[in-house]
PDB file of N, CA and C in Angstrom:
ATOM      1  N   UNK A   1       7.762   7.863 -37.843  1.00  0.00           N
ATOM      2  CA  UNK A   1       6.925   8.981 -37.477  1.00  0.00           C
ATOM      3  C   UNK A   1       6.321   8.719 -36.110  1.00  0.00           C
ATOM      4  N   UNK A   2       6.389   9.638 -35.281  1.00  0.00           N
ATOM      5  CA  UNK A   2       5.959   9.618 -33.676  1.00  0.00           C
ATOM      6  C   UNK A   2       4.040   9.764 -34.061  1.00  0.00           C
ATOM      7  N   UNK A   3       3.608  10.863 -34.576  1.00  0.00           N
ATOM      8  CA  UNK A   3       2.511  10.951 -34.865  1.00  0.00           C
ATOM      9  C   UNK A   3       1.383  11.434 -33.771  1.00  0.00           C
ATOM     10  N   UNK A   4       2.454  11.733 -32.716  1.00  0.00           N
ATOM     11  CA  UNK A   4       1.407  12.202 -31.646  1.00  0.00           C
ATOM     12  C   UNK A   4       2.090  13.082 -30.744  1.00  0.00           C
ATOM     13  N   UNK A   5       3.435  13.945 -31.194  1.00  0.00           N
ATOM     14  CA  UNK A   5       3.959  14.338 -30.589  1.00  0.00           C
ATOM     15  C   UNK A   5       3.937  16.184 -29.696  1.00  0.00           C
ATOM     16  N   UNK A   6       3.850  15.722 -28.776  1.00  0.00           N
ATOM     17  CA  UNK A   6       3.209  16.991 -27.565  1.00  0.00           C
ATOM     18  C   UNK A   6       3.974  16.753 -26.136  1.00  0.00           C
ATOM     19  N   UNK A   7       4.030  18.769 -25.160  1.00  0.00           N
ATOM     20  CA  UNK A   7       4.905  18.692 -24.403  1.00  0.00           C
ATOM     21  C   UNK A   7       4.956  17.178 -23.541  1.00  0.00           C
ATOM     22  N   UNK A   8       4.000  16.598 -23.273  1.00  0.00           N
ATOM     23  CA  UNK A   8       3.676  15.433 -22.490  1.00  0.00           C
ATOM     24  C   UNK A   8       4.561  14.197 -22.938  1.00  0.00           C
ATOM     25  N   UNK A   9       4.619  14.285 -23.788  1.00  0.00           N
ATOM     26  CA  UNK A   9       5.443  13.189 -24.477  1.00  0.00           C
ATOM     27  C   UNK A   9       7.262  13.434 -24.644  1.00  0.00           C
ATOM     28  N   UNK A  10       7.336  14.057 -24.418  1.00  0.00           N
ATOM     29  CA  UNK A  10       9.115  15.130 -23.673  1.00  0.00           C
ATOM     30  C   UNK A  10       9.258  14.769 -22.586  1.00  0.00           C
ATOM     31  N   UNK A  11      10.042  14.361 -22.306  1.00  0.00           N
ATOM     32  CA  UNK A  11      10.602  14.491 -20.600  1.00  0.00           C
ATOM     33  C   UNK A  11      11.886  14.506 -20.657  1.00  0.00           C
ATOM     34  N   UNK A  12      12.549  15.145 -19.738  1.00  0.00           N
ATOM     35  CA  UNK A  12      13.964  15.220 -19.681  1.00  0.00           C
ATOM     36  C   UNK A  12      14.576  14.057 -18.706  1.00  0.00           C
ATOM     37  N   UNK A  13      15.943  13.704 -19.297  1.00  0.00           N
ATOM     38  CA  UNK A  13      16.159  12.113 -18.963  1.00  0.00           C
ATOM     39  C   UNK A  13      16.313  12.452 -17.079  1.00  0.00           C
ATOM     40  N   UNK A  14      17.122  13.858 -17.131  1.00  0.00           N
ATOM     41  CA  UNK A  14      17.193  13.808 -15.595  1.00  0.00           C
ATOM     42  C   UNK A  14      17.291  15.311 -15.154  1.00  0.00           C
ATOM     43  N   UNK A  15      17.390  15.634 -13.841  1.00  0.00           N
ATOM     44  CA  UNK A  15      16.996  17.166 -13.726  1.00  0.00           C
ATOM     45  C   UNK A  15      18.139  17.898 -13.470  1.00  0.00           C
ATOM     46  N   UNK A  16      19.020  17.538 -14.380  1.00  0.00           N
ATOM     47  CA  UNK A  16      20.233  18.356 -14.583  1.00  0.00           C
ATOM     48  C   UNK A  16      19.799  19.261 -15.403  1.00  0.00           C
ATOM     49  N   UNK A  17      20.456  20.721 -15.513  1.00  0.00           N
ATOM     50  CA  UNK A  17      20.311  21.399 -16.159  1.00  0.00           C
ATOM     51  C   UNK A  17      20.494  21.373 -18.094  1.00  0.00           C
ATOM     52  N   UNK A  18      21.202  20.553 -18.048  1.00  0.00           N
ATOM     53  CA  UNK A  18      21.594  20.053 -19.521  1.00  0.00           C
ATOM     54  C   UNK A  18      21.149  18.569 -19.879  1.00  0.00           C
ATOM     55  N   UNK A  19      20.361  18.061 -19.713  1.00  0.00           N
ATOM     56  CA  UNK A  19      19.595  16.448 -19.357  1.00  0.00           C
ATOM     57  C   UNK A  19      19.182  16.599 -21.289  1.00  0.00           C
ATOM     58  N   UNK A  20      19.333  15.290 -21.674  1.00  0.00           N
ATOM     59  CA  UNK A  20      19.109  15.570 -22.915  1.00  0.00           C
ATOM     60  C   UNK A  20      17.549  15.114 -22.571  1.00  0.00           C
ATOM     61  N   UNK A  21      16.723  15.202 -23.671  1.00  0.00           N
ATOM     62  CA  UNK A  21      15.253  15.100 -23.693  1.00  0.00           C
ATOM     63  C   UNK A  21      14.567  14.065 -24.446  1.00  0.00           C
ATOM     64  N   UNK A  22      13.808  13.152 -23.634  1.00  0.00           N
ATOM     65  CA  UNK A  22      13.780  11.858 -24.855  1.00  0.00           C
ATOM     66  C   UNK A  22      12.078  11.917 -24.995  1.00  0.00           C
ATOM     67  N   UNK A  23      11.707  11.481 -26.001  1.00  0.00           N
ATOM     68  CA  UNK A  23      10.765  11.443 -26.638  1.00  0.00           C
ATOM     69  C   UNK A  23       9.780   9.882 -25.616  1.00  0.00           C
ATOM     70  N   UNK A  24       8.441  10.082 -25.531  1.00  0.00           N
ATOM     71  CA  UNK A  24       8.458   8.775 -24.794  1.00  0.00           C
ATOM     72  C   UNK A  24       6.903   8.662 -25.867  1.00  0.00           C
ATOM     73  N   UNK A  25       6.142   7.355 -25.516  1.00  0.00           N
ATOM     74  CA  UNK A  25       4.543   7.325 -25.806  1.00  0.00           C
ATOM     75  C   UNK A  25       4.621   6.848 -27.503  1.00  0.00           C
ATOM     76  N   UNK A  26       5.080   6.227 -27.966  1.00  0.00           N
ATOM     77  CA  UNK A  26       5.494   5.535 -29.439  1.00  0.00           C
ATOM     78  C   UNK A  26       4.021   4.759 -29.646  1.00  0.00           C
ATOM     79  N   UNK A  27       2.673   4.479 -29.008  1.00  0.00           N
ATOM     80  CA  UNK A  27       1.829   4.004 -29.292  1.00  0.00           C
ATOM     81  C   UNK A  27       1.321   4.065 -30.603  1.00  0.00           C
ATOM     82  N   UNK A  28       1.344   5.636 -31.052  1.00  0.00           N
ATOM     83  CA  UNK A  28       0.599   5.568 -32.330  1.00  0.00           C
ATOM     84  C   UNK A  28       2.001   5.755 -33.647  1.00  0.00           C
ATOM     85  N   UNK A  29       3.354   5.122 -33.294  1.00  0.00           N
ATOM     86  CA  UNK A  29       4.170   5.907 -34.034  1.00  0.00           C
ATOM     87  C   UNK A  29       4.218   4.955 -35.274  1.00  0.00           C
ATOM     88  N   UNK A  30       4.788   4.683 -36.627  1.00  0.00           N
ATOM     89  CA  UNK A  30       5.059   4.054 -37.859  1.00  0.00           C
ATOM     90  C   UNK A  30       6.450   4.714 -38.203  1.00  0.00           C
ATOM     91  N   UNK A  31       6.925   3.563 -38.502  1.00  0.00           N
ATOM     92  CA  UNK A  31       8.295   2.977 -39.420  1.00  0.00           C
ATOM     93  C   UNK A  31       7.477   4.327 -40.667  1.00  0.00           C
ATOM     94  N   UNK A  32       8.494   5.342 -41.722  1.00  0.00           N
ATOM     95  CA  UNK A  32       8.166   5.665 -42.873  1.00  0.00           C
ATOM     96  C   UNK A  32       9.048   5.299 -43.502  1.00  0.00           C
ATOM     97  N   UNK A  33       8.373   4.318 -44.468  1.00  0.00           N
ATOM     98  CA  UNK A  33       9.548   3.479 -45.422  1.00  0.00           C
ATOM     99  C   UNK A  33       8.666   3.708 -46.892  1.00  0.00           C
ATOM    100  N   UNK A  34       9.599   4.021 -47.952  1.00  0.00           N
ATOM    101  CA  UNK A  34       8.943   3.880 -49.637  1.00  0.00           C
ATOM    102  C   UNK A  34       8.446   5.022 -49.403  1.00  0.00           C
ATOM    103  N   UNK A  35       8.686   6.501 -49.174  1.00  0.00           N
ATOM    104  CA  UNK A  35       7.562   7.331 -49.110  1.00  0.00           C
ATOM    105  C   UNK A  35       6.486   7.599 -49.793  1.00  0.00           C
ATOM    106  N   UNK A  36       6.001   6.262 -48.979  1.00  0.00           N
ATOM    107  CA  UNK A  36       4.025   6.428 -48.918  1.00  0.00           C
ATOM    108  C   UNK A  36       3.558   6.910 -48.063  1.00  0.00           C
ATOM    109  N   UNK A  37       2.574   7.651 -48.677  1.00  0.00           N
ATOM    110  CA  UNK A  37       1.431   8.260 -47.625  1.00  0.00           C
ATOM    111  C   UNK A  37       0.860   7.926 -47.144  1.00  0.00           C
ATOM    112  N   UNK A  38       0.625   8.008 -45.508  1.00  0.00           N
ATOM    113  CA  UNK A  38      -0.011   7.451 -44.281  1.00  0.00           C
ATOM    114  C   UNK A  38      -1.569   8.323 -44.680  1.00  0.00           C
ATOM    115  N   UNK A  39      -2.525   7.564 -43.983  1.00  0.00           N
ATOM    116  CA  UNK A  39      -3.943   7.736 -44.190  1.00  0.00           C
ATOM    117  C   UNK A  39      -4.820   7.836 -42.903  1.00  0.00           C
ATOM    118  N   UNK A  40      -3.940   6.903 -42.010  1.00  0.00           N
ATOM    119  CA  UNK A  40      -4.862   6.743 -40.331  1.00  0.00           C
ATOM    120  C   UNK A  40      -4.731   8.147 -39.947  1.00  0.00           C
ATOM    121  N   UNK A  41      -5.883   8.243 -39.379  1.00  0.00           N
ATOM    122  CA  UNK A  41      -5.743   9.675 -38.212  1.00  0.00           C
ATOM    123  C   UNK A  41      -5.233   9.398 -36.941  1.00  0.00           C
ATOM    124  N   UNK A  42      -4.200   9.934 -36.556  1.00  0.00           N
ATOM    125  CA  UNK A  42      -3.638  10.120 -34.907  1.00  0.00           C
ATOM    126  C   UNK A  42      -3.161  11.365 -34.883  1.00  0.00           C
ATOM    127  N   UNK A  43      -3.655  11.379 -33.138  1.00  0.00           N
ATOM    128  CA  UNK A  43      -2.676  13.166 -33.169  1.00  0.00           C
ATOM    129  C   UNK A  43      -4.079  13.196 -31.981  1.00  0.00           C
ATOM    130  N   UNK A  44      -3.616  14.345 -31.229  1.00  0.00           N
ATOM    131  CA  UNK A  44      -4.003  15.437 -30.498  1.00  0.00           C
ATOM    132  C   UNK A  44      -4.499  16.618 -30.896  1.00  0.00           C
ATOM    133  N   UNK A  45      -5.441  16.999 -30.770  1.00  0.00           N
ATOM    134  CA  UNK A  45      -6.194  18.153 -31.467  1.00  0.00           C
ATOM    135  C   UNK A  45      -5.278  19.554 -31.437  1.00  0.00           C
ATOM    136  N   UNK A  46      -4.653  20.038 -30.617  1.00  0.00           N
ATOM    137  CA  UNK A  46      -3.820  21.206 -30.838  1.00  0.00           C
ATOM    138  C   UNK A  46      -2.543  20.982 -31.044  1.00  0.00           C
ATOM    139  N   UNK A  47      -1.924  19.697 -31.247  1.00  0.00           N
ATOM    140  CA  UNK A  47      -0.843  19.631 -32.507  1.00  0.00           C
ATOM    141  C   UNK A  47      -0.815  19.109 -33.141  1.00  0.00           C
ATOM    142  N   UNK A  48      -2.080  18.397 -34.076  1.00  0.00           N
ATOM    143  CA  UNK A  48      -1.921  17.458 -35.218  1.00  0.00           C
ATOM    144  C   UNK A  48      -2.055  18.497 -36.329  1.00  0.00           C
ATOM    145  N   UNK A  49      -1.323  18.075 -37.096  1.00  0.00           N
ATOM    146  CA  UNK A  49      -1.254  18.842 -38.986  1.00  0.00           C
ATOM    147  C   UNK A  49      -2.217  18.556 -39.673  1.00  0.00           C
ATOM    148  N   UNK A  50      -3.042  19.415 -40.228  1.00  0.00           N
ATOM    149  CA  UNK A  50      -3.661  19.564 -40.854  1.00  0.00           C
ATOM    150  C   UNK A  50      -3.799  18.571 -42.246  1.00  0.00           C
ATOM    151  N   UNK A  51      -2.414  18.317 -42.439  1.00  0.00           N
ATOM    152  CA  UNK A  51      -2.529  17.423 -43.687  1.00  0.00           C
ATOM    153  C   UNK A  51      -2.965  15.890 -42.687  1.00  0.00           C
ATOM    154  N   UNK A  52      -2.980  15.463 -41.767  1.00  0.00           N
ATOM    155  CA  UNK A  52      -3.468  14.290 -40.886  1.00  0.00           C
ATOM    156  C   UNK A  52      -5.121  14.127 -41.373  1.00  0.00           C
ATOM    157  N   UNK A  53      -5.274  15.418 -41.259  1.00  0.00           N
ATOM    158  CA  UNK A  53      -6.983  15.816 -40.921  1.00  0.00           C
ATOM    159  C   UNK A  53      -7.295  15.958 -42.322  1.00  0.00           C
ATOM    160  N   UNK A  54      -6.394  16.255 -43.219  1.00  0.00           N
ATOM    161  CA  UNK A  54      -7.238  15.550 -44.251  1.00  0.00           C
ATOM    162  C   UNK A  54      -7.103  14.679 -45.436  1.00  0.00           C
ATOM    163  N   UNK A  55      -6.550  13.357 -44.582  1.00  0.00           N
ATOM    164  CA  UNK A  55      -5.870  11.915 -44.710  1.00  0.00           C
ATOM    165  C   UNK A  55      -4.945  11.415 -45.846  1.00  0.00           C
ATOM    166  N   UNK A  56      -4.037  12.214 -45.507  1.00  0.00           N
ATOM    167  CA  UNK A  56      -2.733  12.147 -46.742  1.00  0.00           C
ATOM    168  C   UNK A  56      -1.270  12.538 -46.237  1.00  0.00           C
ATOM    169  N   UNK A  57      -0.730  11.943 -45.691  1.00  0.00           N
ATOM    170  CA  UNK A  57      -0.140  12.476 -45.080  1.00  0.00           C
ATOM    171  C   UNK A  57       1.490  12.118 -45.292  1.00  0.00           C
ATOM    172  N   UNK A  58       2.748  12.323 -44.613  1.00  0.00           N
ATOM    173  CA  UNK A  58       4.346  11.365 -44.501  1.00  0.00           C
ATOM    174  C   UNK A  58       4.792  12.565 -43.066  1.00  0.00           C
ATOM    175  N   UNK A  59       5.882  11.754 -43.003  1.00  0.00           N
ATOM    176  CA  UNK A  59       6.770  12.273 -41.594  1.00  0.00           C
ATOM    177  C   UNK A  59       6.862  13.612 -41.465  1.00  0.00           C
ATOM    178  N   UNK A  60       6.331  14.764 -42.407  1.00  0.00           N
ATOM    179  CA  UNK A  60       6.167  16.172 -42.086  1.00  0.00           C
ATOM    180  C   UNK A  60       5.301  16.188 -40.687  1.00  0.00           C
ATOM    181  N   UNK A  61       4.631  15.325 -40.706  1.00  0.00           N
ATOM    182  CA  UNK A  61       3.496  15.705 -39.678  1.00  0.00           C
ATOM    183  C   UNK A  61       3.949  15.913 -38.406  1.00  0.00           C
ATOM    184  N   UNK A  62       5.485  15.152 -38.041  1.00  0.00           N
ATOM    185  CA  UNK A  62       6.008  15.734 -36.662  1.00  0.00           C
ATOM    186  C   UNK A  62       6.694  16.973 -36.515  1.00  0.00           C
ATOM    187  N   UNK A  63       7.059  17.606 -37.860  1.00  0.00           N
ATOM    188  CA  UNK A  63       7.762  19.105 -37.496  1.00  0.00           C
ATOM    189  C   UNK A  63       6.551  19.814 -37.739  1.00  0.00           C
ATOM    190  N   UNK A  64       5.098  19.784 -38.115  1.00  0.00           N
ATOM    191  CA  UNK A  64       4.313  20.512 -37.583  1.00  0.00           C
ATOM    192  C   UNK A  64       3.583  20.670 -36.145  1.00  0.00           C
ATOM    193  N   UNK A  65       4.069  19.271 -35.885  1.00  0.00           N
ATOM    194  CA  UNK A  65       3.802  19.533 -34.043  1.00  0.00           C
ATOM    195  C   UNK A  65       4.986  20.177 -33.771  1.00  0.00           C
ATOM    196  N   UNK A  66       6.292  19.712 -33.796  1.00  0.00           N
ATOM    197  CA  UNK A  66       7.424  20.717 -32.908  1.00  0.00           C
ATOM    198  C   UNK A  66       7.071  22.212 -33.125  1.00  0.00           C
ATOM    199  N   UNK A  67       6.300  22.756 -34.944  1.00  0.00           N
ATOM    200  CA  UNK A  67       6.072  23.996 -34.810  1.00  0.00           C
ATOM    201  C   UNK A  67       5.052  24.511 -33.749  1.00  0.00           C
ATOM    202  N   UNK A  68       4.054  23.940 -33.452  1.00  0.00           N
ATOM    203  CA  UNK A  68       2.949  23.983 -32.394  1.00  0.00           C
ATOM    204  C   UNK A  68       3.919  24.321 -30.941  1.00  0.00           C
ATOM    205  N   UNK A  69       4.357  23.344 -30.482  1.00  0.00           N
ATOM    206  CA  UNK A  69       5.096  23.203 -29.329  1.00  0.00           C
ATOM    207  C   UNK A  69       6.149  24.618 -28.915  1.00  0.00           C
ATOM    208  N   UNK A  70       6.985  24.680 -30.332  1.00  0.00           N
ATOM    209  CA  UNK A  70       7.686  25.896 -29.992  1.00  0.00           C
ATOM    210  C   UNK A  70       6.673  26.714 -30.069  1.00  0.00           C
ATOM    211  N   UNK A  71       5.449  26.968 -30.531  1.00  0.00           N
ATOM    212  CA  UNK A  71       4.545  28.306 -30.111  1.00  0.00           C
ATOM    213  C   UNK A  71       4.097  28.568 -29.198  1.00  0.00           C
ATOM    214  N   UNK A  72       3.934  27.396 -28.850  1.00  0.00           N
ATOM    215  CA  UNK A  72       3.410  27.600 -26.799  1.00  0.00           C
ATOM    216  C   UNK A  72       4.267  27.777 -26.460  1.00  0.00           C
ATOM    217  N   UNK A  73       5.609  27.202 -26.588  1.00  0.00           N
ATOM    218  CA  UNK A  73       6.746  27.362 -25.809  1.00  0.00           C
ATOM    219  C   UNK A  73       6.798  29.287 -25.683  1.00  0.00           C
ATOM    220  N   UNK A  74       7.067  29.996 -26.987  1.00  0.00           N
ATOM    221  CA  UNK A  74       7.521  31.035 -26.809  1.00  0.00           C
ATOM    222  C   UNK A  74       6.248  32.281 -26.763  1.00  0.00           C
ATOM    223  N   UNK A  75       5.089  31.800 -27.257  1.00  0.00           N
ATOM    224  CA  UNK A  75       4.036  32.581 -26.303  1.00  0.00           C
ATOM    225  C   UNK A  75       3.126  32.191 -24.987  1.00  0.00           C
ATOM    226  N   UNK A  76       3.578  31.167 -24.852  1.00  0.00           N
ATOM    227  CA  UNK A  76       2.333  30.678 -24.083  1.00  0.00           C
ATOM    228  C   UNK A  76       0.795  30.199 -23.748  1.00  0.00           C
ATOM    229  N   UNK A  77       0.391  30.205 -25.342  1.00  0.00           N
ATOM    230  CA  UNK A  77      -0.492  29.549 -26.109  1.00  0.00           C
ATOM    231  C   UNK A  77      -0.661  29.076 -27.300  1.00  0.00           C
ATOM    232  N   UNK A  78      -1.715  28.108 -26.971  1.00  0.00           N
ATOM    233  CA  UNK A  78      -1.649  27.216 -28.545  1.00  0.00           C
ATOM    234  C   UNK A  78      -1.878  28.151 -29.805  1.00  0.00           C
ATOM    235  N   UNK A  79      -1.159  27.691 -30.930  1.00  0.00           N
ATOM    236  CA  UNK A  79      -1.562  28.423 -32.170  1.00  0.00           C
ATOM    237  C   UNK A  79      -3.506  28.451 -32.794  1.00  0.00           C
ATOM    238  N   UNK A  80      -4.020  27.367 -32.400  1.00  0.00           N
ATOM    239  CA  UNK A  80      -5.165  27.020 -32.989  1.00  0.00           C
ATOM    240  C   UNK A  80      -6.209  27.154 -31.802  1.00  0.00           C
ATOM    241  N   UNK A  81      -6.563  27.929 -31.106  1.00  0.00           N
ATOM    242  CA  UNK A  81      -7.444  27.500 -29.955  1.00  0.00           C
ATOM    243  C   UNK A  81      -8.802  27.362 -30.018  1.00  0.00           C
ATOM    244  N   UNK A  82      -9.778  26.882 -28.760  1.00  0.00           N
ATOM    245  CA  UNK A  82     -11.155  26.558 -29.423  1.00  0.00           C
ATOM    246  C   UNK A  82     -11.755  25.784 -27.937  1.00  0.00           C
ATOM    247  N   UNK A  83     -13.022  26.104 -27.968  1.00  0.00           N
ATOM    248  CA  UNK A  83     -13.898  25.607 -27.020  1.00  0.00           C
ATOM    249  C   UNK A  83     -14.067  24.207 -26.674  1.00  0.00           C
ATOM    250  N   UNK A  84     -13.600  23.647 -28.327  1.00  0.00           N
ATOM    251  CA  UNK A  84     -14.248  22.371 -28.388  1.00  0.00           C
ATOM    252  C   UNK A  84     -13.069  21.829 -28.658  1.00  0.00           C
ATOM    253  N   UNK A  85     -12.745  20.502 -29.291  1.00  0.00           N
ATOM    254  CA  UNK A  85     -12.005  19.702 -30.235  1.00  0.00           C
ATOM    255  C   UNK A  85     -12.370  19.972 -31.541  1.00  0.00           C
ATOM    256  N   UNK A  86     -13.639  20.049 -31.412  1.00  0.00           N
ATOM    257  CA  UNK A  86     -13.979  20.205 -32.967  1.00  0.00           C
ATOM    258  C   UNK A  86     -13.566  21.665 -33.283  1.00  0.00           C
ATOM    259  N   UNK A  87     -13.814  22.606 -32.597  1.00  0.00           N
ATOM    260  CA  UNK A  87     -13.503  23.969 -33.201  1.00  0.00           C
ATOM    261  C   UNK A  87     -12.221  24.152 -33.353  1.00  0.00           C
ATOM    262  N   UNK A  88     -11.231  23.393 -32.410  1.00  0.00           N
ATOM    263  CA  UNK A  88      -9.717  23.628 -32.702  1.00  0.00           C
ATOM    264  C   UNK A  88      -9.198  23.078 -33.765  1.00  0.00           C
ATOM    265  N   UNK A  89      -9.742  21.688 -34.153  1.00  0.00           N
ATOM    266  CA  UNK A  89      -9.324  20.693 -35.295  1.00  0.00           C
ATOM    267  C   UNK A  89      -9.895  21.697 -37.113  1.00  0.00           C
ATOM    268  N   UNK A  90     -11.167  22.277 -36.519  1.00  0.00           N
ATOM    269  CA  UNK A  90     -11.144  23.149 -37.777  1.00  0.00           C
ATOM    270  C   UNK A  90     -10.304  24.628 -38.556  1.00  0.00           C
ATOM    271  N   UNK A  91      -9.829  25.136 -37.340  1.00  0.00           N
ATOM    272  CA  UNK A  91      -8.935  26.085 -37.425  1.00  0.00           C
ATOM    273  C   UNK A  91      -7.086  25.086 -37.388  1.00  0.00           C
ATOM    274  N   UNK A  92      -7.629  24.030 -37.005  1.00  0.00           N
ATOM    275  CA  UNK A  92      -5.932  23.537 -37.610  1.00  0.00           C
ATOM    276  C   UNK A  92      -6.102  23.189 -39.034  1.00  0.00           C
ATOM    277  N   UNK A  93      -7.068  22.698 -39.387  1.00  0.00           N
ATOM    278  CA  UNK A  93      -7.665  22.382 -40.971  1.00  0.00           C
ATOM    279  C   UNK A  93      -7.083  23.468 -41.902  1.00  0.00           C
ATOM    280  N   UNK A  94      -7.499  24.716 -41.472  1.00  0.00           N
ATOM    281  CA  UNK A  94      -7.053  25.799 -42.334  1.00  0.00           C
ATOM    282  C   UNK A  94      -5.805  26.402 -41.707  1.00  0.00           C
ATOM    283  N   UNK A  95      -5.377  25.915 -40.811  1.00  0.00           N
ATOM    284  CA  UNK A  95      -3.540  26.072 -40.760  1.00  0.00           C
ATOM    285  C   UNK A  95      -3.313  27.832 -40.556  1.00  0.00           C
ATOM    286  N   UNK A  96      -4.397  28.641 -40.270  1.00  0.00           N
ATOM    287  CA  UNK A  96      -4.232  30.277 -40.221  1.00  0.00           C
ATOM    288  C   UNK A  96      -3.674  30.504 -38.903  1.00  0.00           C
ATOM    289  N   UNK A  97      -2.654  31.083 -38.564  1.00  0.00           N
ATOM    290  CA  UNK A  97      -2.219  31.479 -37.231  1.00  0.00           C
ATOM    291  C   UNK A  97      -1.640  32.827 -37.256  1.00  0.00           C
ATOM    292  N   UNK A  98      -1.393  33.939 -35.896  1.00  0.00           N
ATOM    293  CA  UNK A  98      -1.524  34.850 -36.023  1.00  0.00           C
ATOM    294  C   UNK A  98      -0.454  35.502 -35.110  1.00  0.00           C
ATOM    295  N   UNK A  99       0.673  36.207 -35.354  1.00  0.00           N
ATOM    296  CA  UNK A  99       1.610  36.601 -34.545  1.00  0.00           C
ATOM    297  C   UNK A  99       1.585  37.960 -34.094  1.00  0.00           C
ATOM    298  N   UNK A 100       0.398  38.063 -33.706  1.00  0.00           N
ATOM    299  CA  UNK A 100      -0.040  39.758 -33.949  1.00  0.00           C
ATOM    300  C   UNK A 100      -0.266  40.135 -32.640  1.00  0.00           C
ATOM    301  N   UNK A 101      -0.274  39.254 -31.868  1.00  0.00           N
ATOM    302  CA  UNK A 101      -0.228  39.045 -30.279  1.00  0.00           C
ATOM    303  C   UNK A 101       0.892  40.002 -29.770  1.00  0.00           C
ATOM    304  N   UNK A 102       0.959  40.602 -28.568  1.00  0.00           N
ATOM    305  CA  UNK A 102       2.029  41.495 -28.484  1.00  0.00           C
ATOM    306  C   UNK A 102       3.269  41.205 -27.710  1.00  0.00           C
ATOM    307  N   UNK A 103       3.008  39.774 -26.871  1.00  0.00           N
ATOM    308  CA  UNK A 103       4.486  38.588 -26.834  1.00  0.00           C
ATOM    309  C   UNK A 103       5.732  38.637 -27.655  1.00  0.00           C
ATOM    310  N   UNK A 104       5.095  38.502 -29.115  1.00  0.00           N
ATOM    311  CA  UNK A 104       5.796  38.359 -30.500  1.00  0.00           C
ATOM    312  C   UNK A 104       6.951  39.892 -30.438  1.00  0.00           C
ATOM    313  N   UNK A 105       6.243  40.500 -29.826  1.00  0.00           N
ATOM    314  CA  UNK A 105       7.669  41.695 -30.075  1.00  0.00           C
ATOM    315  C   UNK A 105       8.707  41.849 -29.208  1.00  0.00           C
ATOM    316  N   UNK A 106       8.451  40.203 -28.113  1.00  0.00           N
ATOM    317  CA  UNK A 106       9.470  40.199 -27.778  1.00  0.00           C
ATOM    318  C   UNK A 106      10.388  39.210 -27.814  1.00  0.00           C
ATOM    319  N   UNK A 107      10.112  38.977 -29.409  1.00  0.00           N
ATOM    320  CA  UNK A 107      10.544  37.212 -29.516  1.00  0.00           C
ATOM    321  C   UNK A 107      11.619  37.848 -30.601  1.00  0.00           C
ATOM    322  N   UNK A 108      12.532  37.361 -31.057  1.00  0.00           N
ATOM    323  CA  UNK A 108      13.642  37.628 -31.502  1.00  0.00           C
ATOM    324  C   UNK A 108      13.150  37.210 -33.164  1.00  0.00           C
ATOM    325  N   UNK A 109      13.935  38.238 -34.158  1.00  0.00           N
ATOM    326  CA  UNK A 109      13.643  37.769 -35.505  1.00  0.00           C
ATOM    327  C   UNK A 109      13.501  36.655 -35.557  1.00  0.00           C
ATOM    328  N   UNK A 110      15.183  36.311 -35.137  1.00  0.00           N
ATOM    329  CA  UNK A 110      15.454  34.810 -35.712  1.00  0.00           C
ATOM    330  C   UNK A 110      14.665  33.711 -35.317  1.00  0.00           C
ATOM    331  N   UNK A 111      14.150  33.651 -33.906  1.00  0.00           N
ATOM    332  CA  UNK A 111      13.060  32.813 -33.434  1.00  0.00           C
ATOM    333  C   UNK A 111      11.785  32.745 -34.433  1.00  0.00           C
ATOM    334  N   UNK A 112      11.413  34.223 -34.613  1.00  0.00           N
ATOM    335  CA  UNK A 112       9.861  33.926 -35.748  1.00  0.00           C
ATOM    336  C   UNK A 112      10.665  33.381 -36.820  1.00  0.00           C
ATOM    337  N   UNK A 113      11.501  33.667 -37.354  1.00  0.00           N
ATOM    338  CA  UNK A 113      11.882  33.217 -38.601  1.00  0.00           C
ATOM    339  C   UNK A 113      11.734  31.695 -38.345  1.00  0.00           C
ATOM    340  N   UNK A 114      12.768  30.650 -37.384  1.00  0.00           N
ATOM    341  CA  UNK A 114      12.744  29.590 -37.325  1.00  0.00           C
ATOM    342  C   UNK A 114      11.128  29.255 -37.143  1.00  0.00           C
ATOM    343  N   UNK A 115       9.965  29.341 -36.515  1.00  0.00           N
ATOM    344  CA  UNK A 115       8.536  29.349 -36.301  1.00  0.00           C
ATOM    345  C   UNK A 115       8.347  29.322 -37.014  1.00  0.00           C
ATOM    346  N   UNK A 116       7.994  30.205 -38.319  1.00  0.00           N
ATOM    347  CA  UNK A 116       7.404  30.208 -39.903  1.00  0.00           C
ATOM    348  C   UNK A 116       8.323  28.773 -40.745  1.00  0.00           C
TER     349      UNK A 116
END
C-alpha cells in the first residue's frame, strides 16, 4: 500500500507523449500481507479514505485516492473541499460527494460510471 498517493507523487518517466507514469514518495507505504488491518494514519487531507480516518483500514485505501485524483482530473476540483484540513478531513469522513456541478455533463457515462 502507497498510502499517500496524490498528483505529486506521479510523474511521468519522460516527456514523450506516451511516457509510462511511475509512482514515486514510498515514505509512508507498507508491504499488505495476511489481510490485516492497518491502523496508522497517513494520507493527505484531500485524498485520504475515510476508512484511514477512522483507523481500520487494507489496500482499498489507494483506489480511493486514484478515485479523488480522477475527480480533479476530470473536473478540476477536489471532491471534499474546505478552508481548513480539518473541515476537508470531515467531509472526507462522511465520504458525500456531488456530481451536480455542470462539468459532469460533459463527462462521458462511462467515465462517471468508472468514478462511482
Amino acid at each position: 500500500m502507497h498510502r499517500d498517493l496524490k498528483p505529486e507523487n506521479l510523474l511521468f518517466e519522460t516527456d514523450d507523449e506516451r511516457s509510462m507514469i511511475k509512482v514515486i514518495d514510498f515514505g509512508t507505504s507498507q508491504v499488505y500481507a495476511d489481510k490485516k488491518k492497518m491502523h496508522k494514519t497517513y494520507g493527505t487531507p484531500y485524498y485520504i479514505a475515510p476508512e484511514i480516518l477512522a483507523g481500520e483500514y487494507d489496500e482499498k485505501c489507494d483506489v480511493w485516492s486514484v478515485g479523488v485524483i480522477m475527480f480533479i482530473l476530470l473536473s478540476g476540483r477536489p471532491p471534499f473541499d474546505g478552508d481548513s484540513d480539518e473541515e476537508i478531513l470531515g467531509l472526507v469522513s462522511k465520504g458525500l460527494y456531488s456530481l451536480n456541478d455542470q462539468c459532469w455533463n460533459k463527462i462521458s457515462d462511462e467515465g462517471i460510471d468508472l468514478l462511482k
